[in-house]
C-alpha atoms as a PDB file:
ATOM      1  CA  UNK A   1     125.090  91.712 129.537  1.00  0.00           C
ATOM      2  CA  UNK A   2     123.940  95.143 128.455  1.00  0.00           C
ATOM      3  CA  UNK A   3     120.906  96.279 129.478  1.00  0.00           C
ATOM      4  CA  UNK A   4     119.613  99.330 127.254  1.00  0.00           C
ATOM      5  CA  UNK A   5     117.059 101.591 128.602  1.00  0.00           C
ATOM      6  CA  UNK A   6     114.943 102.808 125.079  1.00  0.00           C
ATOM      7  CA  UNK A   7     114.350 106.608 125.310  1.00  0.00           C
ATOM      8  CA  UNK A   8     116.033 109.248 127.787  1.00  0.00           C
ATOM      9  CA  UNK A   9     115.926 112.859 127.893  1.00  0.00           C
ATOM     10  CA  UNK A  10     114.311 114.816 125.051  1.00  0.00           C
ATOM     11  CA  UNK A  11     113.471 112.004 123.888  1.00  0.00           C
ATOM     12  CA  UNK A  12     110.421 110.698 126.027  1.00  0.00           C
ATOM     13  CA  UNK A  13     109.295 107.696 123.698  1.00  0.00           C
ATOM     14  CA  UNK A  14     105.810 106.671 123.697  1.00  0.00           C
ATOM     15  CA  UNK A  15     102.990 108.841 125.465  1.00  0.00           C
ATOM     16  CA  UNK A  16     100.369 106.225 125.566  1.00  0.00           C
ATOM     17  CA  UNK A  17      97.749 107.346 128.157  1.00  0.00           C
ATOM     18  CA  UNK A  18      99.906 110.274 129.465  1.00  0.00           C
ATOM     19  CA  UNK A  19     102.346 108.025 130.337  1.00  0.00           C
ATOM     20  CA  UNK A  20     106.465 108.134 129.603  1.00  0.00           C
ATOM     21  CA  UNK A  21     108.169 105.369 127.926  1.00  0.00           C
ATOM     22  CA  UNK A  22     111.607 106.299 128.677  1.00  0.00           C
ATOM     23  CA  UNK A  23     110.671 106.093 132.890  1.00  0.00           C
ATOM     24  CA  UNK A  24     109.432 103.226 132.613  1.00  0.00           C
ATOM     25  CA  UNK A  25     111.601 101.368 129.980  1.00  0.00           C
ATOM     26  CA  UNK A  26     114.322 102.840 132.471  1.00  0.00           C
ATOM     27  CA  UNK A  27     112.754 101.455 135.843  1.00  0.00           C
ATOM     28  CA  UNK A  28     112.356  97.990 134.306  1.00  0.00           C
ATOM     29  CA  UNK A  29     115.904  98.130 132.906  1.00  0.00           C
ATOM     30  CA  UNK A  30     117.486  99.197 136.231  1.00  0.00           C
ATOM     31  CA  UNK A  31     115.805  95.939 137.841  1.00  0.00           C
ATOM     32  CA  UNK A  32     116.848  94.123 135.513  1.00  0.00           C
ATOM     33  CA  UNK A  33     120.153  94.885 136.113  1.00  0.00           C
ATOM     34  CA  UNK A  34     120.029  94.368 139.843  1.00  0.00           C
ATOM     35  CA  UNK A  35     118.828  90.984 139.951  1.00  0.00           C
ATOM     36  CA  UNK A  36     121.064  90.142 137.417  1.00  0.00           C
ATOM     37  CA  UNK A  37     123.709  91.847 139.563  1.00  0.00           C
ATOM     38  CA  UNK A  38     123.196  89.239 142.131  1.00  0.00           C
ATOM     39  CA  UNK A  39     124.504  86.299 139.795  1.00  0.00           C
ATOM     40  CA  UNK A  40     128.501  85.753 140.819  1.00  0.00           C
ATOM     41  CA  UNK A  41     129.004  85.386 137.001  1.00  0.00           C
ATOM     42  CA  UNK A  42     127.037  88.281 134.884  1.00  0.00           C
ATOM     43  CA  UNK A  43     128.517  91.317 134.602  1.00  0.00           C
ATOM     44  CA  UNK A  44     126.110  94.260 134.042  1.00  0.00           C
ATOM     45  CA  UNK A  45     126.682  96.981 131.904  1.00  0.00           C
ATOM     46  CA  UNK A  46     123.917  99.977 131.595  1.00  0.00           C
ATOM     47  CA  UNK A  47     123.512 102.526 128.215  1.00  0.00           C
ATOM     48  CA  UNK A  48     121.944 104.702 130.666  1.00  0.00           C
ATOM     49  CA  UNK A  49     121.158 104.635 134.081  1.00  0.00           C
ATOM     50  CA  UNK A  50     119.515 108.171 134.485  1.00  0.00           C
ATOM     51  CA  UNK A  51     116.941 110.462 132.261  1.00  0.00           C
ATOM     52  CA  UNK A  52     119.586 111.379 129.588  1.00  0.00           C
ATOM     53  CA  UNK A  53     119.243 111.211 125.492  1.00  0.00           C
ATOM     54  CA  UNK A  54     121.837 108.692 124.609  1.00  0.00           C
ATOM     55  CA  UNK A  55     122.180 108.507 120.386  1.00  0.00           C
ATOM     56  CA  UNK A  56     121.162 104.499 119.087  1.00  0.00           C
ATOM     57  CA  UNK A  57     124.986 104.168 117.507  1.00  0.00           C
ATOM     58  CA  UNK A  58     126.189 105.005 121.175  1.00  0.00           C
ATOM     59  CA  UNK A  59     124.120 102.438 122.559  1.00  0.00           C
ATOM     60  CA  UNK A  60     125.518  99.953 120.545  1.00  0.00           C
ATOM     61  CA  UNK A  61     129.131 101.285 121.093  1.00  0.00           C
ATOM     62  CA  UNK A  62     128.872 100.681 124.351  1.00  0.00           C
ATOM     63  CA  UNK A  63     128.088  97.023 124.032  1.00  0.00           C
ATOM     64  CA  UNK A  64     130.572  96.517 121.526  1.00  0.00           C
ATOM     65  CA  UNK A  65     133.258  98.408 123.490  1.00  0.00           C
ATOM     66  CA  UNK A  66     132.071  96.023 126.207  1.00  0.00           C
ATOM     67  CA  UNK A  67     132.198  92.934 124.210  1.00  0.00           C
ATOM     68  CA  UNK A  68     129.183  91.919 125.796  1.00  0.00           C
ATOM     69  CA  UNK A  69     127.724  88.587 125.099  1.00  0.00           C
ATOM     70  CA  UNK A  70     123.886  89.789 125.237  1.00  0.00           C
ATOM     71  CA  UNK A  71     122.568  93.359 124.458  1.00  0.00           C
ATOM     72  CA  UNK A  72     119.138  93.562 125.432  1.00  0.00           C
ATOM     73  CA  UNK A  73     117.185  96.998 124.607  1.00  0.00           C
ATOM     74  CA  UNK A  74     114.286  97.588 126.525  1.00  0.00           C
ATOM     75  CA  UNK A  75     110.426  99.840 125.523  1.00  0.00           C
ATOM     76  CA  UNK A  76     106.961  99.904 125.448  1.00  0.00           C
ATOM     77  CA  UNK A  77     104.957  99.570 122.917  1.00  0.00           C
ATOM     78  CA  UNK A  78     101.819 102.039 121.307  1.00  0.00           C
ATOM     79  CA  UNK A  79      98.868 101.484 118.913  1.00  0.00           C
ATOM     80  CA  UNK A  80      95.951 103.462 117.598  1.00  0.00           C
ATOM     81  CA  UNK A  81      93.733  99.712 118.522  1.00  0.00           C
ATOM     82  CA  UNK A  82      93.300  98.278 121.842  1.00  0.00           C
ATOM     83  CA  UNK A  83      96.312  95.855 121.372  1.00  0.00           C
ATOM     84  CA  UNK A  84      97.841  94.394 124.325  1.00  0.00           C
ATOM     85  CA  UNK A  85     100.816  91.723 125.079  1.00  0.00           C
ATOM     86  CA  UNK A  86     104.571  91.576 125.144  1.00  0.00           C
ATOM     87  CA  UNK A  87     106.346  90.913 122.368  1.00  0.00           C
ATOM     88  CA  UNK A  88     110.412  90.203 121.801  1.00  0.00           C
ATOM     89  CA  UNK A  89     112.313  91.119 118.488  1.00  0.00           C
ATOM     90  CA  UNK A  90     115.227  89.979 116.906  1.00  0.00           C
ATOM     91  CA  UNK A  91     116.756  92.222 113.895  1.00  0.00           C
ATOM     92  CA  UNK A  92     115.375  90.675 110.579  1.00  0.00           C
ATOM     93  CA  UNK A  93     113.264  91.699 107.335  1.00  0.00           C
ATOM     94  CA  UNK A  94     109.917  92.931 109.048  1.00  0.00           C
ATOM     95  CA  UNK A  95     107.189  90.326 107.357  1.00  0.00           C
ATOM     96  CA  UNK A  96     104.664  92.928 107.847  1.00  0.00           C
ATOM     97  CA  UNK A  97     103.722  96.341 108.069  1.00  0.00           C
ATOM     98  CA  UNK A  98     103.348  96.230 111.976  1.00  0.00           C
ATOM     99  CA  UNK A  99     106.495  94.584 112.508  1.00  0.00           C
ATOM    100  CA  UNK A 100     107.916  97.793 109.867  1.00  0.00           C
ATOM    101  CA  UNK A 101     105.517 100.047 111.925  1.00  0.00           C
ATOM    102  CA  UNK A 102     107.127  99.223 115.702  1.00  0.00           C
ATOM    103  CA  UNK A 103     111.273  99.396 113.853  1.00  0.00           C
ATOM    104  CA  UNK A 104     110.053 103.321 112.396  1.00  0.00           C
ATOM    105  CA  UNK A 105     108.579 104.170 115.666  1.00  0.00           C
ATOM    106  CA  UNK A 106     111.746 103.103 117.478  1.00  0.00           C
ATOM    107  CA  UNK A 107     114.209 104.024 114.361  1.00  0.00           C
ATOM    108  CA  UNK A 108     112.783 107.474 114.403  1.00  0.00           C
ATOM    109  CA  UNK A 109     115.041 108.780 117.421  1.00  0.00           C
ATOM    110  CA  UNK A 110     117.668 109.485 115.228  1.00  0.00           C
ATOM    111  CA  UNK A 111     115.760 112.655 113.568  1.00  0.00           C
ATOM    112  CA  UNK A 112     116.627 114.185 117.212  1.00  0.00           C
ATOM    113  CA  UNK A 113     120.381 113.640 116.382  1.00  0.00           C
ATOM    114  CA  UNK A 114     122.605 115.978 115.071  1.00  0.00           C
ATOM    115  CA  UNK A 115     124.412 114.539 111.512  1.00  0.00           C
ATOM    116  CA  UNK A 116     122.331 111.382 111.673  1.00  0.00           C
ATOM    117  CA  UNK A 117     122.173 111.025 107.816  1.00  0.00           C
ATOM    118  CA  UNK A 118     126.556 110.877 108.011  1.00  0.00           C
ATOM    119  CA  UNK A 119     126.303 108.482 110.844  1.00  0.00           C
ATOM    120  CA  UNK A 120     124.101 105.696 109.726  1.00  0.00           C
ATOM    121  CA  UNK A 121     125.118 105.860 106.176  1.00  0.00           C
ATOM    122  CA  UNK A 122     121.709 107.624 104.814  1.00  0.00           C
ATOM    123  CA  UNK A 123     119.646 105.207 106.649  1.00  0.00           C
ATOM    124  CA  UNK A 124     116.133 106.160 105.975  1.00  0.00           C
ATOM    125  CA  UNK A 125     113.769 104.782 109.095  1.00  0.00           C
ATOM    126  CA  UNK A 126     110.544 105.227 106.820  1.00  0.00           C
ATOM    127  CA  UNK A 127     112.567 103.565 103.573  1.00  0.00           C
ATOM    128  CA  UNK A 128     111.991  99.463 103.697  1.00  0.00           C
ATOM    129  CA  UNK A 129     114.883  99.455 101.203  1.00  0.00           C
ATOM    130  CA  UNK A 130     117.077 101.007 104.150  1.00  0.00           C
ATOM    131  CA  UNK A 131     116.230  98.196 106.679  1.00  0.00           C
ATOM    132  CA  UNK A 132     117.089  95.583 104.301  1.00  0.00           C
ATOM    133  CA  UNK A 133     121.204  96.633 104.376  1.00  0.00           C
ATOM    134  CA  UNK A 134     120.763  96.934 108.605  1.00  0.00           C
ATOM    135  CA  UNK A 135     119.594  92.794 108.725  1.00  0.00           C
ATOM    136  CA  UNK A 136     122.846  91.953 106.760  1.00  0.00           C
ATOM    137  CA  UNK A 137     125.291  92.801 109.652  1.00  0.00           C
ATOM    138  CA  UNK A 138     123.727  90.766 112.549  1.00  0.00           C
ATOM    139  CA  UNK A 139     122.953  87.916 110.492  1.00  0.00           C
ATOM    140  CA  UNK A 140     126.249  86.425 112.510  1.00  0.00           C
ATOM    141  CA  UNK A 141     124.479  86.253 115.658  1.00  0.00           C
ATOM    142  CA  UNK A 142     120.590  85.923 114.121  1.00  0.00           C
ATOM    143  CA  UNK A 143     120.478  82.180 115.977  1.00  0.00           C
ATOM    144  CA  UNK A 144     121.407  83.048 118.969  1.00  0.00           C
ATOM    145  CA  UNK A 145     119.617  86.481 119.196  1.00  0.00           C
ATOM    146  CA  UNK A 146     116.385  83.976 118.564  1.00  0.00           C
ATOM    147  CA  UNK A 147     117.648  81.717 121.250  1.00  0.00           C
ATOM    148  CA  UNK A 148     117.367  84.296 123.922  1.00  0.00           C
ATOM    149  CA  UNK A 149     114.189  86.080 122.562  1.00  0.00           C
ATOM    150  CA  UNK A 150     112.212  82.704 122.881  1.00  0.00           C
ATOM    151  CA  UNK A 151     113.924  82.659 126.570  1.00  0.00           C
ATOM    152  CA  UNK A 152     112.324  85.878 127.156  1.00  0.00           C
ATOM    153  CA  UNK A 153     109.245  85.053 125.281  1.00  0.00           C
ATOM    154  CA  UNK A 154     108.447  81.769 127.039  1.00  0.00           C
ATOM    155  CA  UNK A 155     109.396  83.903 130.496  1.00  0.00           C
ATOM    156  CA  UNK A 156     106.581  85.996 129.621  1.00  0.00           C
ATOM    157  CA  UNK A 157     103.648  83.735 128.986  1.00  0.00           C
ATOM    158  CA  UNK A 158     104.554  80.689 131.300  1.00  0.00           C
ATOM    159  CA  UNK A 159     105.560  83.000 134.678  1.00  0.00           C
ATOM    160  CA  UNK A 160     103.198  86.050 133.622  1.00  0.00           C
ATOM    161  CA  UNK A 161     100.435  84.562 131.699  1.00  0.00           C
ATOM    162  CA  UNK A 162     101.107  87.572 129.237  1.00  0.00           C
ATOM    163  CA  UNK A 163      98.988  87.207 125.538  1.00  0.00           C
ATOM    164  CA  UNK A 164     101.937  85.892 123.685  1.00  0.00           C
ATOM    165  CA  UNK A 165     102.668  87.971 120.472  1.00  0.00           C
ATOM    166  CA  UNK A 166     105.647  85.668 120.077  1.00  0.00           C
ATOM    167  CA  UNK A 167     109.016  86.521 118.262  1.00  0.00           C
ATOM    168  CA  UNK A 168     109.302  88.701 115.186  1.00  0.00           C
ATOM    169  CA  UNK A 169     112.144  89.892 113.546  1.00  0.00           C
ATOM    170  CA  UNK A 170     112.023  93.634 112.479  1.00  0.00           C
ATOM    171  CA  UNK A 171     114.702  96.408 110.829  1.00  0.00           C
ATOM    172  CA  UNK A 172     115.557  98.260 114.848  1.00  0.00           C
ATOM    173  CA  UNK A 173     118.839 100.809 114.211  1.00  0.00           C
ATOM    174  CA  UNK A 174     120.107  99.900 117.924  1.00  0.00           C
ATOM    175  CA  UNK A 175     120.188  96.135 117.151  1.00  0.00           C
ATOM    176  CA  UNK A 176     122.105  96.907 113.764  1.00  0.00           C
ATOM    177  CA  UNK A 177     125.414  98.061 115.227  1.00  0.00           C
ATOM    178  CA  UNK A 178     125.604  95.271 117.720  1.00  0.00           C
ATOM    179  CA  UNK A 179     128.336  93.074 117.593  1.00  0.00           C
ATOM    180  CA  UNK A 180     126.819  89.948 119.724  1.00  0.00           C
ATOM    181  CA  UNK A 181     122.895  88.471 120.122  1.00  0.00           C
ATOM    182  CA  UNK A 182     120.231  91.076 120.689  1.00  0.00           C
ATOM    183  CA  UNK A 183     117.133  91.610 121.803  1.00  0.00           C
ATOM    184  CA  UNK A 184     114.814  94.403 121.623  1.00  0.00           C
ATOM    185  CA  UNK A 185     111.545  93.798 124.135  1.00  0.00           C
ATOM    186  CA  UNK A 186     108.351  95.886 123.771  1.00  0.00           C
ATOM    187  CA  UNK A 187     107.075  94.965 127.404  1.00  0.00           C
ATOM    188  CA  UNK A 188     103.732  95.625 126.764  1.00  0.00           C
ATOM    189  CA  UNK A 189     101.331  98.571 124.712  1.00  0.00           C
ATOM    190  CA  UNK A 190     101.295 102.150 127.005  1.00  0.00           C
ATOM    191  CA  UNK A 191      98.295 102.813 124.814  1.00  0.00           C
ATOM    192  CA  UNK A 192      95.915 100.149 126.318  1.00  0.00           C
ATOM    193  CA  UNK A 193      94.820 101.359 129.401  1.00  0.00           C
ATOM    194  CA  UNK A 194      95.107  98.118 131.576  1.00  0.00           C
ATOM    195  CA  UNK A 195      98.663  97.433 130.177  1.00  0.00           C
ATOM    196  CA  UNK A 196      99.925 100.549 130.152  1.00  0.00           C
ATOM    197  CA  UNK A 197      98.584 100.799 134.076  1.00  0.00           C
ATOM    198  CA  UNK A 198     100.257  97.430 134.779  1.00  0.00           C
ATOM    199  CA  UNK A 199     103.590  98.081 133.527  1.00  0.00           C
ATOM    200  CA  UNK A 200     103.436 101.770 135.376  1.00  0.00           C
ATOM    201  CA  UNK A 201     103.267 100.496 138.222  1.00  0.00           C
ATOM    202  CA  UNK A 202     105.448  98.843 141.125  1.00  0.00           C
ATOM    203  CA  UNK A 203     104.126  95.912 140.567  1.00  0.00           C
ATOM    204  CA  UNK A 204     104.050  95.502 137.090  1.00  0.00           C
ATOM    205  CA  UNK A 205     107.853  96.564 136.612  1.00  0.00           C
ATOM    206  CA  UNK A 206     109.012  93.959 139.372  1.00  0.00           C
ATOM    207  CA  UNK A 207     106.948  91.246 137.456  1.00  0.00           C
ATOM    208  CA  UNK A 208     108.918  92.182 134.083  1.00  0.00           C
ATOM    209  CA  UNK A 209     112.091  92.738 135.356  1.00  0.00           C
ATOM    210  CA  UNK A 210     112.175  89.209 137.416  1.00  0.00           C
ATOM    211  CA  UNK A 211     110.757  87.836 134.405  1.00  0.00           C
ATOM    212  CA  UNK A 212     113.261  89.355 131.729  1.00  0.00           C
ATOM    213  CA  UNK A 213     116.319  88.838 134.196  1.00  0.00           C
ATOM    214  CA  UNK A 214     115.008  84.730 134.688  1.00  0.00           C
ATOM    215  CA  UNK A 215     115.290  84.183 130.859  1.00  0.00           C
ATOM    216  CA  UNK A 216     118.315  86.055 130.535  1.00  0.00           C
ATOM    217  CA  UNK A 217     120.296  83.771 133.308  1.00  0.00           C
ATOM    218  CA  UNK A 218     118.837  80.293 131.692  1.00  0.00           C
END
């Protein structure tokens, strides 16, 4: 299983309420990963386990150099409204703007790499056209990537009570390169103050983590 931590380095992800997405997409992953660790038959495999910038077509190098079985990518969500929840995605056609909206937010990283346009074939994160050739690729695995994002989903709202904002599928970079099922999870919205408080703290992150890590061993 690899467990991707969104964000790292100069690239600090969402700052909803002052807070940093890439600490605490990097905390939860890192649990993950340990109580995972514990299970005689998953083998863990981190993008990054420290504050660096790692590139989205790395990320998805290392899982395929892995030949994982499960890539999960894990962030935090923002929005100008007061929305709150965790939601899962699965790579797919985004069936709305907001769906379009969270893929650009998380597809824009690659504006801080150097020679992005070379590397992802002139993909264009605000060009809907662009997304449409990503979805292609993983259709392969698009069953069981929606297998495990229900896991997680259902992990959410039955052992969390979380507001369910069930599973879309939306045009992420990271999940485009994968070669297996994968899973990108916006644990909750930085930008709503009791969320974004929740998954800050100790608390909050254990809760996830044991939650994420459950679904992902069923």
């Amino acid at each position: 299983v690899v467990i991707d931590a969104g964000h790292g380095g100069k690239d600090s992800g969402n700052r909803g309420n002052g807070y940093f997405e890439k600490n605490i997409a990097l905390s939860i992953a890192l649990k993950v990963g340990a109580e995972l660790e514990k299970t005689d038959n998953i083998n863990v495999i981190y993008t990054r386990k420290k504050d660096v910038f790692v590139n989205l077509f790395k990320r998805a190098e290392i899982a395929n150099k892995a030949k994982a079985d499960l890539f999960i990518s894990i962030h935090c969500d923002s929005h100008t409204s007061n929305a709150y929840g965790a939601g899962t995605f699965v790579l797919g056609l985004h069936a709305n703007q907001r769906n379009f909206e969270i893929a650009k937010k998380e597809n824009s990283v690659i504006f801080k790499e150097d020679n992005y346009k070379q590397k992802y074939d002139g993909f264009d994160p605000n060009s809907p056209e662009s997304v449409i050739s990503l979805v292609l690729m993983q259709e392969d695995y698009l069953d069981q990537s929606i297998k495990a994002a229900n896991f997680i989903q259902g992990s959410f709202v039955k052992n969390l009570k979380r507001k369910n904002r069930t599973v879309k599928q939306a045009g992420f970079i990271v999940l485009k390169y994968t070669y297996m099922p994968s899973v990108l999870i916006e644990t909750g919205f930085l930008t709503n103050k009791t969320e974004g408080k929740y998954l800050n703290s100790k608390k909050g992150q254990k809760e996830m983590s044991n939650s994420i890590a459950d679904a992902i061993i069923k």
